[in-house]
C-alpha atoms as a PDB file:
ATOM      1  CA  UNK A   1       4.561 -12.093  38.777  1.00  0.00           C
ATOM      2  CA  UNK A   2       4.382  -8.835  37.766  1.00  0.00           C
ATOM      3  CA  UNK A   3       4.253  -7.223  34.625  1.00  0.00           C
ATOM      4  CA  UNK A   4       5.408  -3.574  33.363  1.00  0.00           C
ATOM      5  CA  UNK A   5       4.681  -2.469  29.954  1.00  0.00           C
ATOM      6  CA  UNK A   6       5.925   0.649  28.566  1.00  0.00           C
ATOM      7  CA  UNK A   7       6.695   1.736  24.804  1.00  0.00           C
ATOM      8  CA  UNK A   8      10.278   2.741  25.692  1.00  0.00           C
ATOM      9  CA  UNK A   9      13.267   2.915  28.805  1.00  0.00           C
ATOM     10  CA  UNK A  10      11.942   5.800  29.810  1.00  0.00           C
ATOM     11  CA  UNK A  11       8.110   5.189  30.438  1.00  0.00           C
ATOM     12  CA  UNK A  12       9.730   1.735  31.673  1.00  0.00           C
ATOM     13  CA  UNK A  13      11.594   4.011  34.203  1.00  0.00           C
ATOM     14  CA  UNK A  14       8.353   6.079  35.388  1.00  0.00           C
ATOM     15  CA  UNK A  15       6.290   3.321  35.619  1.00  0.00           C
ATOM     16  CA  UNK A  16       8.813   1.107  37.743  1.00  0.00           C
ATOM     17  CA  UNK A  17      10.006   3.521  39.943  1.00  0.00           C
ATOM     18  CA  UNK A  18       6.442   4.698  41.044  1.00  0.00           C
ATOM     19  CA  UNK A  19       5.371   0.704  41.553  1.00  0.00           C
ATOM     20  CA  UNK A  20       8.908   0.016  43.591  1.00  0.00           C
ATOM     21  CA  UNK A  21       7.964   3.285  45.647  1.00  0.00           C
ATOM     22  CA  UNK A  22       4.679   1.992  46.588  1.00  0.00           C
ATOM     23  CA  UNK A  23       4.409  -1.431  47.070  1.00  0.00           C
ATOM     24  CA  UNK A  24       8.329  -2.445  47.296  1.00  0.00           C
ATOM     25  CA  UNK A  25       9.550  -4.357  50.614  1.00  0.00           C
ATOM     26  CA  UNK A  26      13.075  -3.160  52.038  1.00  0.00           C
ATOM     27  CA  UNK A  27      15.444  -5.883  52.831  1.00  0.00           C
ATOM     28  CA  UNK A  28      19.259  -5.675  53.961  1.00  0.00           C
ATOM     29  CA  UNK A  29      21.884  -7.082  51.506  1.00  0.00           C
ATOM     30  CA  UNK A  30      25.682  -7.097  51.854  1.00  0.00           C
ATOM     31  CA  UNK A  31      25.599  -3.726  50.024  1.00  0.00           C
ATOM     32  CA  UNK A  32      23.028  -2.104  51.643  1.00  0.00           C
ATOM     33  CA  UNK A  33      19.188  -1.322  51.896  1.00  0.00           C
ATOM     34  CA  UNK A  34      17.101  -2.295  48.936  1.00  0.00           C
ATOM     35  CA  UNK A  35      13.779  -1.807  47.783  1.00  0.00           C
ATOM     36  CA  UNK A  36      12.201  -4.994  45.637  1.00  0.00           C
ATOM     37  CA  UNK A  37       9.787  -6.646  44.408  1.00  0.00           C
ATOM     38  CA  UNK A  38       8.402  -9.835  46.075  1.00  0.00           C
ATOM     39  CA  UNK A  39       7.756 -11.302  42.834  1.00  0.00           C
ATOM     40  CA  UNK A  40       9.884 -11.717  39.709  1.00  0.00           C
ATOM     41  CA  UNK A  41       9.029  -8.666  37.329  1.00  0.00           C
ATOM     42  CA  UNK A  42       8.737  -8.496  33.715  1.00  0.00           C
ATOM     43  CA  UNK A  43       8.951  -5.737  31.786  1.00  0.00           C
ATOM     44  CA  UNK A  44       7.887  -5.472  27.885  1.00  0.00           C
ATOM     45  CA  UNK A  45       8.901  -2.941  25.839  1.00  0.00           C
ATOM     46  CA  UNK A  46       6.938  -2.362  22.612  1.00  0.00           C
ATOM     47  CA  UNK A  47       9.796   0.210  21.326  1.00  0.00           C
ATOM     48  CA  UNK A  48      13.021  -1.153  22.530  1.00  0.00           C
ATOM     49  CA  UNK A  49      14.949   0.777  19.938  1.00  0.00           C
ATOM     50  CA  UNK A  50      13.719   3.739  22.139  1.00  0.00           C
ATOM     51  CA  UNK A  51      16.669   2.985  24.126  1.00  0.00           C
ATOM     52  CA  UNK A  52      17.840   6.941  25.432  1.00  0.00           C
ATOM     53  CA  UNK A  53      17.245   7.500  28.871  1.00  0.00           C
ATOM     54  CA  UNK A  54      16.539  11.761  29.973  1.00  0.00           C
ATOM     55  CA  UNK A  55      15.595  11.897  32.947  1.00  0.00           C
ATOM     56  CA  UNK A  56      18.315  14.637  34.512  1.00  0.00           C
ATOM     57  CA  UNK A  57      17.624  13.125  38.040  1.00  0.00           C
ATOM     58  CA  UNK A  58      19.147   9.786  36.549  1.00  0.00           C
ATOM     59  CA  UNK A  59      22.188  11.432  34.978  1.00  0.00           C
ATOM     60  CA  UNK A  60      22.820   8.485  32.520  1.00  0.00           C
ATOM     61  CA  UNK A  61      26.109   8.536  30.579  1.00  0.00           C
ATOM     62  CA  UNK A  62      25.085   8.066  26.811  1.00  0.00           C
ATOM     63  CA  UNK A  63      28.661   7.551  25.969  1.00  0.00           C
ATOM     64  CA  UNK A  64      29.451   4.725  28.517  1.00  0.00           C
ATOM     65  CA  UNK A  65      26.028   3.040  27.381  1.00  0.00           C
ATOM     66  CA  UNK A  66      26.153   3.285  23.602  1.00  0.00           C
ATOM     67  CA  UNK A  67      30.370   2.477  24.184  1.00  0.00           C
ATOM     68  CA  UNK A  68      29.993  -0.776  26.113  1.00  0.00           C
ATOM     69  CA  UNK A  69      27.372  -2.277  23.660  1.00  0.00           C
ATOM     70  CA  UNK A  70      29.584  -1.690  20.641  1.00  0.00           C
ATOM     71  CA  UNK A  71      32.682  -3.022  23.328  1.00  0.00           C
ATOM     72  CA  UNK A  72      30.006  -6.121  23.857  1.00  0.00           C
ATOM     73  CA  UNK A  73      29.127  -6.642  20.370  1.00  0.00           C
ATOM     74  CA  UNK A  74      32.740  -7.086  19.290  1.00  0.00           C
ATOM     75  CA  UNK A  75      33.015 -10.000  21.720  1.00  0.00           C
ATOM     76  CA  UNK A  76      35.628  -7.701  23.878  1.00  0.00           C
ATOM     77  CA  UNK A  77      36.533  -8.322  27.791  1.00  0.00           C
ATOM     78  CA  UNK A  78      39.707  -5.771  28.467  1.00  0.00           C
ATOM     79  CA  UNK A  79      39.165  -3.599  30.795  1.00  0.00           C
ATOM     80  CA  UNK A  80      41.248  -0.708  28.886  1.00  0.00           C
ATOM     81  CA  UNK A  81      39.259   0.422  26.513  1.00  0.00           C
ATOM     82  CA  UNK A  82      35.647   0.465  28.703  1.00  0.00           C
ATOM     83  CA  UNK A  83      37.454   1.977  31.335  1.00  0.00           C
ATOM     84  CA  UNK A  84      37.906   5.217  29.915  1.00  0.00           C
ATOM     85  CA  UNK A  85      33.917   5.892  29.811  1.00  0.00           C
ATOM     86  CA  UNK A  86      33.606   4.645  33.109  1.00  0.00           C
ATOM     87  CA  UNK A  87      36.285   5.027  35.656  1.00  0.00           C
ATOM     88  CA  UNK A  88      34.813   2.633  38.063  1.00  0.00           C
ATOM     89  CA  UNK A  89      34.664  -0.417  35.889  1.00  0.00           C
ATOM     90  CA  UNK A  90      37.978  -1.721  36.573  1.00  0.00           C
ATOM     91  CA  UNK A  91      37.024  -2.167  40.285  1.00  0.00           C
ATOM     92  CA  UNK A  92      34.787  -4.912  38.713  1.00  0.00           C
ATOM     93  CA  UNK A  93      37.779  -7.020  36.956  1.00  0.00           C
ATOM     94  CA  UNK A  94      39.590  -9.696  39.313  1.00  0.00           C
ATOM     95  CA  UNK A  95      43.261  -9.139  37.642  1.00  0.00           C
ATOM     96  CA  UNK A  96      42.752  -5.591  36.512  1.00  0.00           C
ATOM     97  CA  UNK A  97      43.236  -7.077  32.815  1.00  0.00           C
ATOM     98  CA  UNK A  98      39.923  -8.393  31.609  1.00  0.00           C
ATOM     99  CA  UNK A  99      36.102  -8.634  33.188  1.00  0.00           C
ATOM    100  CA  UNK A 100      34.899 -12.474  34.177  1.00  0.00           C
ATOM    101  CA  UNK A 101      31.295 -12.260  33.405  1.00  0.00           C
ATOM    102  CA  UNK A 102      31.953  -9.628  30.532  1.00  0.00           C
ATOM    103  CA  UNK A 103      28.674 -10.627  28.329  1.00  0.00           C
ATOM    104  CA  UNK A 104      30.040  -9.943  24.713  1.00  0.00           C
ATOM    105  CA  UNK A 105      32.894 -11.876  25.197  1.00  0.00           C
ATOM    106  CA  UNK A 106      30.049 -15.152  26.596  1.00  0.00           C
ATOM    107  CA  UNK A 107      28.479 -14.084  23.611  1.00  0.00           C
ATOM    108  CA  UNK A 108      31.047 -14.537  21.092  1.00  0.00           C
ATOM    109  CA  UNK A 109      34.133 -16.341  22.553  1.00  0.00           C
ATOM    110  CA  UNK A 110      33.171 -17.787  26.330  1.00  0.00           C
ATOM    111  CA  UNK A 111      31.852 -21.128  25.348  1.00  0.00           C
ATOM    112  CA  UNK A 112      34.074 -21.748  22.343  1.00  0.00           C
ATOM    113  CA  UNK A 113      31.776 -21.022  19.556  1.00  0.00           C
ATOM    114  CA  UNK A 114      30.048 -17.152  18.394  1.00  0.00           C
ATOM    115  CA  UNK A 115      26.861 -18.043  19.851  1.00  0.00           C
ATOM    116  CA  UNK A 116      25.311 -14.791  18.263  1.00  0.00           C
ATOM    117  CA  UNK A 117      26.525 -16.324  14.616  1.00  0.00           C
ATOM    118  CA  UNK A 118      24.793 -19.846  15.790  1.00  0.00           C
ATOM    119  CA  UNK A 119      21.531 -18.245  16.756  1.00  0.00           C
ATOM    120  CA  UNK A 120      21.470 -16.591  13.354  1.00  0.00           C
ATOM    121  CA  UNK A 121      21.654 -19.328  11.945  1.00  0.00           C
ATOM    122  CA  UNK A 122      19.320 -21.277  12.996  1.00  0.00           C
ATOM    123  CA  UNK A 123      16.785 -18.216  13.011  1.00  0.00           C
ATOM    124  CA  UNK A 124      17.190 -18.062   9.869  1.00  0.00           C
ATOM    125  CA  UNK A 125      17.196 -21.646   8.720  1.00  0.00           C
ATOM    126  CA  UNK A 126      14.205 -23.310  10.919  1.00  0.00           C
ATOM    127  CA  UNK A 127      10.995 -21.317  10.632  1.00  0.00           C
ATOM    128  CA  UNK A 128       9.947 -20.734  14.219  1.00  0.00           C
ATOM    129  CA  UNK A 129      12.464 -21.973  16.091  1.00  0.00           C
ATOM    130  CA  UNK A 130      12.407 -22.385  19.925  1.00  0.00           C
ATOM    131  CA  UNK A 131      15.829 -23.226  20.485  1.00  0.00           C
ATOM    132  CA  UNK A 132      17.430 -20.364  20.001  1.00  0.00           C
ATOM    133  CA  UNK A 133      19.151 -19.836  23.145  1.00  0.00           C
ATOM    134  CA  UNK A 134      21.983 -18.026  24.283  1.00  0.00           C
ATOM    135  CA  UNK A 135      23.861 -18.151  27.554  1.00  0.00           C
ATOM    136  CA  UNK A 136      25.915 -16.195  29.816  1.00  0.00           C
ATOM    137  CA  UNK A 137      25.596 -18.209  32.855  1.00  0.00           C
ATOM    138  CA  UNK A 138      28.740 -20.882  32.761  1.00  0.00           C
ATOM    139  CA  UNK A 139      28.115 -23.026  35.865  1.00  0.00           C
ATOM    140  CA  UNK A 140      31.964 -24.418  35.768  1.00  0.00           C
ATOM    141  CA  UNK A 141      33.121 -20.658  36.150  1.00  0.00           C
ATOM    142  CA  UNK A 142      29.829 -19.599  38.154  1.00  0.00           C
ATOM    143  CA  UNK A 143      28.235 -21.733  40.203  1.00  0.00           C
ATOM    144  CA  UNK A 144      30.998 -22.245  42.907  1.00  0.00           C
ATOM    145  CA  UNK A 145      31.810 -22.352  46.241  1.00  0.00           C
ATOM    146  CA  UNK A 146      32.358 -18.910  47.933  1.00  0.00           C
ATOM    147  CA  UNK A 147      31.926 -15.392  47.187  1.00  0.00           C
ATOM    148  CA  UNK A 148      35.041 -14.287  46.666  1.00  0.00           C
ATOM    149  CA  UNK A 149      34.494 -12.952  42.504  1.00  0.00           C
ATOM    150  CA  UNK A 150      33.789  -9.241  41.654  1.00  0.00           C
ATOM    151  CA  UNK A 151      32.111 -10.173  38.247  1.00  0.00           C
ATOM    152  CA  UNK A 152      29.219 -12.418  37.511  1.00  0.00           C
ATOM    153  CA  UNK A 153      26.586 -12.209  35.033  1.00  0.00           C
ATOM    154  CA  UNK A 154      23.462 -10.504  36.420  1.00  0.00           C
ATOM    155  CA  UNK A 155      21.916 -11.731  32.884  1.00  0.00           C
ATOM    156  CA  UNK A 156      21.898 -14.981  32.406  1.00  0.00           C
ATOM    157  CA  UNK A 157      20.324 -16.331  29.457  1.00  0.00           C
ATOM    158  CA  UNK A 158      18.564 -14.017  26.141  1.00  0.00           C
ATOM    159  CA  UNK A 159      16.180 -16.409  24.139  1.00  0.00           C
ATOM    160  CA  UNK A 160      15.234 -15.275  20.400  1.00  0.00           C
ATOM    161  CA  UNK A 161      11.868 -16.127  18.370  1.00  0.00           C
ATOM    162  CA  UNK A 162      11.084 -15.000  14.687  1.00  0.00           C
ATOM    163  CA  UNK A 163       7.506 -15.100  13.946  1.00  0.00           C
ATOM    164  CA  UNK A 164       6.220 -13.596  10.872  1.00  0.00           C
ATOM    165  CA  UNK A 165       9.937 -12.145  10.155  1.00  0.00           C
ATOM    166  CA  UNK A 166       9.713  -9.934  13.580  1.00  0.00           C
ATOM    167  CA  UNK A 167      12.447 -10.837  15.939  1.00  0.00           C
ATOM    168  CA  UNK A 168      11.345 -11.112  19.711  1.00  0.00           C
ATOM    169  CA  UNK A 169      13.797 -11.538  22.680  1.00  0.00           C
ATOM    170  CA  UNK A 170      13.574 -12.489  26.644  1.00  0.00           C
ATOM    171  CA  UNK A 171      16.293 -11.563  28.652  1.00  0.00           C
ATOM    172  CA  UNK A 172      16.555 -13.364  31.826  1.00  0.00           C
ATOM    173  CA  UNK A 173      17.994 -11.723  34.732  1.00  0.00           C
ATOM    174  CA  UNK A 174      18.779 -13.257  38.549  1.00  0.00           C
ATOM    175  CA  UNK A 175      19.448  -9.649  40.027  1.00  0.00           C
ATOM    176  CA  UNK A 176      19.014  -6.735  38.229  1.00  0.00           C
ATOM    177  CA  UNK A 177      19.324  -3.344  39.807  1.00  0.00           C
ATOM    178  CA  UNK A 178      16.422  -1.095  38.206  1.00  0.00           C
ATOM    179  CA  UNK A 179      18.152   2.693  38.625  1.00  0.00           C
ATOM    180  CA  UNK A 180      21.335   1.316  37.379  1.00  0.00           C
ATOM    181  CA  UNK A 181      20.998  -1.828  35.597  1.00  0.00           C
ATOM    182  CA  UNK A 182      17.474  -2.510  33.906  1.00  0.00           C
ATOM    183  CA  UNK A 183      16.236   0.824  33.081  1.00  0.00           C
ATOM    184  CA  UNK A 184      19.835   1.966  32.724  1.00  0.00           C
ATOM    185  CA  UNK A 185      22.899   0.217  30.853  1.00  0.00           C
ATOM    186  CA  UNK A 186      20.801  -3.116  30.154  1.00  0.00           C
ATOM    187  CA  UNK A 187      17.979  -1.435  27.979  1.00  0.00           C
ATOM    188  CA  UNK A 188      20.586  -0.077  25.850  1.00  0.00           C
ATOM    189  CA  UNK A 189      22.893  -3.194  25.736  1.00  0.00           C
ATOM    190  CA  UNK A 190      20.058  -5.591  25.099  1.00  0.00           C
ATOM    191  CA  UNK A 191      18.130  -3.520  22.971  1.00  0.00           C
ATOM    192  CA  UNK A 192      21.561  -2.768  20.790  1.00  0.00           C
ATOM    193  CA  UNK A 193      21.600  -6.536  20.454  1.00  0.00           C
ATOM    194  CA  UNK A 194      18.412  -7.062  19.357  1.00  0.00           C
ATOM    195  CA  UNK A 195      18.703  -4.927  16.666  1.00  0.00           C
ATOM    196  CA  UNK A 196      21.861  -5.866  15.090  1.00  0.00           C
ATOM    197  CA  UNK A 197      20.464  -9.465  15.737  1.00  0.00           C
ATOM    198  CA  UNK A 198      17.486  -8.642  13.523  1.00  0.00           C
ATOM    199  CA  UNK A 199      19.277  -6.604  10.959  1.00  0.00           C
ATOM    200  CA  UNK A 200      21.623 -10.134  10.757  1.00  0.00           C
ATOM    201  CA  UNK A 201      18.745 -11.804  10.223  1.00  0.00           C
ATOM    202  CA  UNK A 202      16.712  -9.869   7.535  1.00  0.00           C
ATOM    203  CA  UNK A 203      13.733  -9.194  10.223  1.00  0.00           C
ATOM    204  CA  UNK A 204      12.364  -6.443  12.029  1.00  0.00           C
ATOM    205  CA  UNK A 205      12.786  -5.538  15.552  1.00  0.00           C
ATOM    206  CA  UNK A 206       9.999  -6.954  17.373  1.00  0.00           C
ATOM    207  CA  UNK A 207       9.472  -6.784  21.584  1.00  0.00           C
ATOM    208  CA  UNK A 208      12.158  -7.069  24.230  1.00  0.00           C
ATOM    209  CA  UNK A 209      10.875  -8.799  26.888  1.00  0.00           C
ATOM    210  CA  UNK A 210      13.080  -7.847  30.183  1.00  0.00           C
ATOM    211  CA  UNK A 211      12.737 -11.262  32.797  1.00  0.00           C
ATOM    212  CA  UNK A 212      13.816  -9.930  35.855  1.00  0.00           C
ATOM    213  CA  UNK A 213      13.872 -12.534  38.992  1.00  0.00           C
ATOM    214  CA  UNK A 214      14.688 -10.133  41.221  1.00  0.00           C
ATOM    215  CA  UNK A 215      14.014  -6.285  40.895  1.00  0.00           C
ATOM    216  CA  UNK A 216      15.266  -4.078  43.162  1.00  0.00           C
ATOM    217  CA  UNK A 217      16.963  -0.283  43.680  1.00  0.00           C
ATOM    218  CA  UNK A 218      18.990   0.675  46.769  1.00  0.00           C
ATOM    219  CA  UNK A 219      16.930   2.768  49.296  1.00  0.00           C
ATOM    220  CA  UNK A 220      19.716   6.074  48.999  1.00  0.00           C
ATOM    221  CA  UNK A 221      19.530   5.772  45.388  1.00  0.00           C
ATOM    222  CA  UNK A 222      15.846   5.627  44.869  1.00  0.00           C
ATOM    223  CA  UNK A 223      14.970   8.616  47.157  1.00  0.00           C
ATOM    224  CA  UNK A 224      17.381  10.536  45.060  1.00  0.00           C
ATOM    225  CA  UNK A 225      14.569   9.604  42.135  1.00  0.00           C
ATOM    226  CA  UNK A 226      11.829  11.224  44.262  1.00  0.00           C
ATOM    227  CA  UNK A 227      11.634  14.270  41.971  1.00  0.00           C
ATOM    228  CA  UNK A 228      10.857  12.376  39.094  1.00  0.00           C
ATOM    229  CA  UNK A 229       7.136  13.421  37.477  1.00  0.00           C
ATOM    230  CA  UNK A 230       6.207  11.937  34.347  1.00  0.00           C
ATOM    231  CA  UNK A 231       7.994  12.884  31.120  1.00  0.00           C
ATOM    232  CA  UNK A 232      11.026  14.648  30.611  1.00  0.00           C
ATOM    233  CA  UNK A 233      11.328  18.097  29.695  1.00  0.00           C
ATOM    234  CA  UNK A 234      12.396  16.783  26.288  1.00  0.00           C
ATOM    235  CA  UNK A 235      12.148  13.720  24.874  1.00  0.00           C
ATOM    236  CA  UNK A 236      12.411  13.116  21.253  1.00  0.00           C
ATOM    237  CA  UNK A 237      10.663   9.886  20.958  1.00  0.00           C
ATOM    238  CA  UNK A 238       7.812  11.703  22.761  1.00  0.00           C
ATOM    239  CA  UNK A 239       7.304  14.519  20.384  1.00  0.00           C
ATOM    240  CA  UNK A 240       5.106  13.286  17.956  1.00  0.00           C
ATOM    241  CA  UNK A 241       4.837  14.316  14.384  1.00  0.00           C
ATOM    242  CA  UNK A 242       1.869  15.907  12.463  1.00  0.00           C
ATOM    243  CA  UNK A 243       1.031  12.557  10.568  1.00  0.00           C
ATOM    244  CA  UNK A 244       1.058  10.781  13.889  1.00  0.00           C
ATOM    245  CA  UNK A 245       4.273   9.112  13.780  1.00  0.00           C
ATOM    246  CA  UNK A 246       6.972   9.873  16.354  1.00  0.00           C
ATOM    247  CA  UNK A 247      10.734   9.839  15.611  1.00  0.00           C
ATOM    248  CA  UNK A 248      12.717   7.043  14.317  1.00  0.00           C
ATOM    249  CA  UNK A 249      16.297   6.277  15.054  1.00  0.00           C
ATOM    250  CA  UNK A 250      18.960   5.659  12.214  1.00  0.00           C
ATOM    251  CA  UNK A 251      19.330   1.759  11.999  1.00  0.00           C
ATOM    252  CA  UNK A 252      22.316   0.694  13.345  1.00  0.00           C
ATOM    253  CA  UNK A 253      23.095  -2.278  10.748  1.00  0.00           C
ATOM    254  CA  UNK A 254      23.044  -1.282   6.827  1.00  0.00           C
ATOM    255  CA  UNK A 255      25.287  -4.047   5.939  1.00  0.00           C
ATOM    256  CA  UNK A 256      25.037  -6.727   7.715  1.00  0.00           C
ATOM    257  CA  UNK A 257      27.226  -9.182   6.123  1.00  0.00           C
ATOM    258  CA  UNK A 258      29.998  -6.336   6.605  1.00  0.00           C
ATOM    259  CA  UNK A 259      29.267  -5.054   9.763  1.00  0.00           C
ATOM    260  CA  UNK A 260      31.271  -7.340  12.527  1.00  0.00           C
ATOM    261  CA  UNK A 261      34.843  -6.823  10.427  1.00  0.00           C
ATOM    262  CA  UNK A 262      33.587  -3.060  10.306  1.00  0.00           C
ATOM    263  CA  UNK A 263      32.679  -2.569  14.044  1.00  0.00           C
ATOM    264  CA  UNK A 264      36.375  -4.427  14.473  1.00  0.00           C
ATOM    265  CA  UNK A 265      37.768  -1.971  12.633  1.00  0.00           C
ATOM    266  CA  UNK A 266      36.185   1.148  13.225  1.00  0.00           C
ATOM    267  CA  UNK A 267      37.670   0.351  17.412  1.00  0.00           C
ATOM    268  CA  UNK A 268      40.890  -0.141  15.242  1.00  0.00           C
ATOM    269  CA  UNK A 269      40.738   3.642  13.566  1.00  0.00           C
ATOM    270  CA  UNK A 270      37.191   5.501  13.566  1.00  0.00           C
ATOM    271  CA  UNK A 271      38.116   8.125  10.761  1.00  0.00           C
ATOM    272  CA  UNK A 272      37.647   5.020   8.302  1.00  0.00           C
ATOM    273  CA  UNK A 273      34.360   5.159   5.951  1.00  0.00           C
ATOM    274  CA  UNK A 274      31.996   2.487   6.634  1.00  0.00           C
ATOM    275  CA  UNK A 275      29.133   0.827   4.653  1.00  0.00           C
ATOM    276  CA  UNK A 276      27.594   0.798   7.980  1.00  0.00           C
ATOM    277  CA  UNK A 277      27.093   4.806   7.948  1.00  0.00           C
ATOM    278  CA  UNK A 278      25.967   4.618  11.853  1.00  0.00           C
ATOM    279  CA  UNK A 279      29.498   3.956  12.661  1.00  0.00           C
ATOM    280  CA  UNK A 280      30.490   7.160  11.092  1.00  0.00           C
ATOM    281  CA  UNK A 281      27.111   9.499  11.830  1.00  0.00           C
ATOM    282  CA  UNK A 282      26.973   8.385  14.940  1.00  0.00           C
ATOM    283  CA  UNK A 283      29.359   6.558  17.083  1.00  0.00           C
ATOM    284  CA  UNK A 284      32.411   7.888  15.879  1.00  0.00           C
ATOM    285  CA  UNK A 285      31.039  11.669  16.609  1.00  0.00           C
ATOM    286  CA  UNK A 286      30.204  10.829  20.180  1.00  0.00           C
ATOM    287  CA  UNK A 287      33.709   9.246  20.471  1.00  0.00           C
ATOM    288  CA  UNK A 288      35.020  12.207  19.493  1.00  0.00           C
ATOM    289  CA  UNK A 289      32.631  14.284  21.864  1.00  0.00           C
ATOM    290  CA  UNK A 290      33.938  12.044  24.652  1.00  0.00           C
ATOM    291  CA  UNK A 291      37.695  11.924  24.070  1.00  0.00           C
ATOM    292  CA  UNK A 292      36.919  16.338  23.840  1.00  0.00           C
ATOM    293  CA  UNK A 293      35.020  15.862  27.079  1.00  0.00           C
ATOM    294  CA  UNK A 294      37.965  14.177  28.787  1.00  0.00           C
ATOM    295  CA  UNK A 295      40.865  16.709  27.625  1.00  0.00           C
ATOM    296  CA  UNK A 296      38.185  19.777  29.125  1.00  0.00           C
ATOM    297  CA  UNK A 297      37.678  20.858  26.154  1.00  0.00           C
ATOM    298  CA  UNK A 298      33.918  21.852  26.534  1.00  0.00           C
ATOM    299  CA  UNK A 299      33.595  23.657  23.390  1.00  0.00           C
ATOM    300  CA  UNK A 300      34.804  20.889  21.162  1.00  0.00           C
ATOM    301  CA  UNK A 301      32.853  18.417  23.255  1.00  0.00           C
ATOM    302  CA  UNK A 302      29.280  19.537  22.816  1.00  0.00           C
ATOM    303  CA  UNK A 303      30.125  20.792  19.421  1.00  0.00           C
ATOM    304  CA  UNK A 304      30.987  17.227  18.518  1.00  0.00           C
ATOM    305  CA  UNK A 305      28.231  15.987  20.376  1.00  0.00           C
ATOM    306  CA  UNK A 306      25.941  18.060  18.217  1.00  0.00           C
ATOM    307  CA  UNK A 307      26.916  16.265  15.227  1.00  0.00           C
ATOM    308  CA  UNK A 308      25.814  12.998  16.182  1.00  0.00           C
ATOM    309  CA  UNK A 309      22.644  11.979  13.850  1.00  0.00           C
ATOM    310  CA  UNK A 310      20.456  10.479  15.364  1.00  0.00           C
ATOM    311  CA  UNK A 311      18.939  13.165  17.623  1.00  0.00           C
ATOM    312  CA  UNK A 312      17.947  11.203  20.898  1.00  0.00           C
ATOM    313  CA  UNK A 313      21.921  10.178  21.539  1.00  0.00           C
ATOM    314  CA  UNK A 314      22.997  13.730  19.967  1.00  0.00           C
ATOM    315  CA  UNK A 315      20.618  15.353  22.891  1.00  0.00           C
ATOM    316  CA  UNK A 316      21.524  13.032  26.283  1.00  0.00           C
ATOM    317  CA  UNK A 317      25.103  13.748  24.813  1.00  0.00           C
ATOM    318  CA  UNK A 318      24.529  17.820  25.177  1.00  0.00           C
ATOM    319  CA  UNK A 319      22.233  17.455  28.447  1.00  0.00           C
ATOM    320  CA  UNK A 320      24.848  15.066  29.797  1.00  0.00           C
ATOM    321  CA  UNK A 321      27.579  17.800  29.178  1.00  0.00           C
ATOM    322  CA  UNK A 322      25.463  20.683  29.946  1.00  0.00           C
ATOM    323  CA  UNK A 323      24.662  18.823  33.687  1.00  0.00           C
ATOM    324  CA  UNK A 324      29.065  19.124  34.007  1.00  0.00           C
ATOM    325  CA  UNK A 325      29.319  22.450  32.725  1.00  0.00           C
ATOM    326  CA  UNK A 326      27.228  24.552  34.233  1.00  0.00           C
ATOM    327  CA  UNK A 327      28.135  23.580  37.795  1.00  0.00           C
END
């Protein structure tokens, strides 16, 4: 098996796309050319609140990846709401109404119990637990004959140990597309999870351990990556401080007891004041910056998007913008 370790998504990034480059075999699939991996891949991230991705070659939409982990967190599956950060999302729902293998909903409502309120419980009622296990594989729904579904889970199963009041988590994956998927939209929505998870749970946010079966980019896509050298031009979590330390994000749980019925309500009307101040400070101004972005009002969007506070979204917000503008 192999193993990646970076300290964030984008040293993940680097690191994966040079190894897929080299020693990657190319195989035909029903949607094309891939590069992968002949073994299952793991990647560990030491940082996985490091979450922003910069690389301008990738062109990753902050607001559709911050968006759909709130839109996960909240248990949701409609395909309204997502769909306006993402335009091609709704080619992914069967009826048009709601996603199949949408994993917040698995989470929180699939299996007929909040399996995120179950795991916090027992993490924090049996001192290191190792049945902590949540799913989003159903094999009734999943495991069928045919082909003929547009939406199963990719991730399958997240596991969760507390050792010494540091949460880990292992994300299993059957197919995960690396450009796209693992170094993309999954580091953000897992890593999202394992913080509020922790926060839940009175712990700190420990490793994120990314299980990846299959690991793989499609051939167009990854010579469009071929410019890619090291670093980004800017990178916040890379510039480090003169004690040594490098910067922090703003936690995204302050109350945790209050923050599911706030995150319910703050999709309900975002102007409200919330305990959890992130939900102001942050997601509401990119929200903003977004809803701006769509009415062409360029101005108002990056303005907006420079009020976001926490300075690694507030910057792939402005990039992100800047990469529409100036064309």
């Amino acid at each position: 098996m192999r193993t990646i370790v970076a300290r964030n998504v984008s040293e993940a990034f680097y690191i994966g796309l040079q190894a897929l480059d080299a020693g990657g075999r190319v195989v035909q699939t029903r949607g094309g050319n891939v590069a992968e991996f002949d073994t299952p891949t793991c990647t560990v991230y030491k940082v996985p609140t490091e979450r922003v991705l910069f690389y301008p070659e990738r062109d990753a939409n902050p607001y559709f990846h911050l968006m759909e982990s709130l839109w996960m967190l909240a248990g949701r599956n409609d395909v309204e709401w997502i769909s306006q950060f993402n335009g091609r999302m709704n080619t992914y729902s069967d009826d048009g109404v709601t996603f199949h293998g949408a994993y917040g909903h698995r989470w929180r409502e699939w299996f007929g119990k909040d399996q995120l309120k179950q795991a916090i419980t027992r993490l924090t009622t049996y001192a290191n637990d190792r049945r902590t296990v949540i799913t989003m594989w159903d094999a009734n729904t999943d495991l069928v004959e045919g082909n003929d579904g547009k939406d199963y889970p990719c991730n399958t199963q997240i596991y969760f140990q507390a050792r010494d009041d540091v949460l880990d988590m292992t994300v299993c994956n059957r197919s995960n597309d690396m450009i796209w998927g693992a170094y993309g939209a999954n580091a953000v929505h897992m890593s999202v999870l394992q913080e509020y998870m922790a926060a839940r749970c009175g712990m700190n946010v420990g490793r994120y351990y990314q299980f990846s079966n299959n690991l793989h980019a499609y051939v167009d896509v990854l010579e469009k990556m071929s410019g890619i050298l090291g670093t980004p031009d800017y990178d916040p979590y890379a510039c480090i401080n003169t004690d040594g330390s490098h910067y922090i994000p703003p936690p995204i749980v302050t109350d945790p007891d209050g923050f599911d019925e706030e995150l319910e309500q703050w999709f309900e009307n975002p102007d409200l004041k919330f305990m959890n101040t992130w939900l102001n400070d942050v997601a509401s101004p990119m929200l903003y910056s977004w809803q701006h972005h769509k009415k062409q009002e360029k101005v108002e969007a990056v303005l907006e998007a420079a009020l976001i506070k926490d300075e690694a979204w507030s910057q792939a917000c402005v990039e992100w913008l800047g990469r529409r503008y100036d064309k």
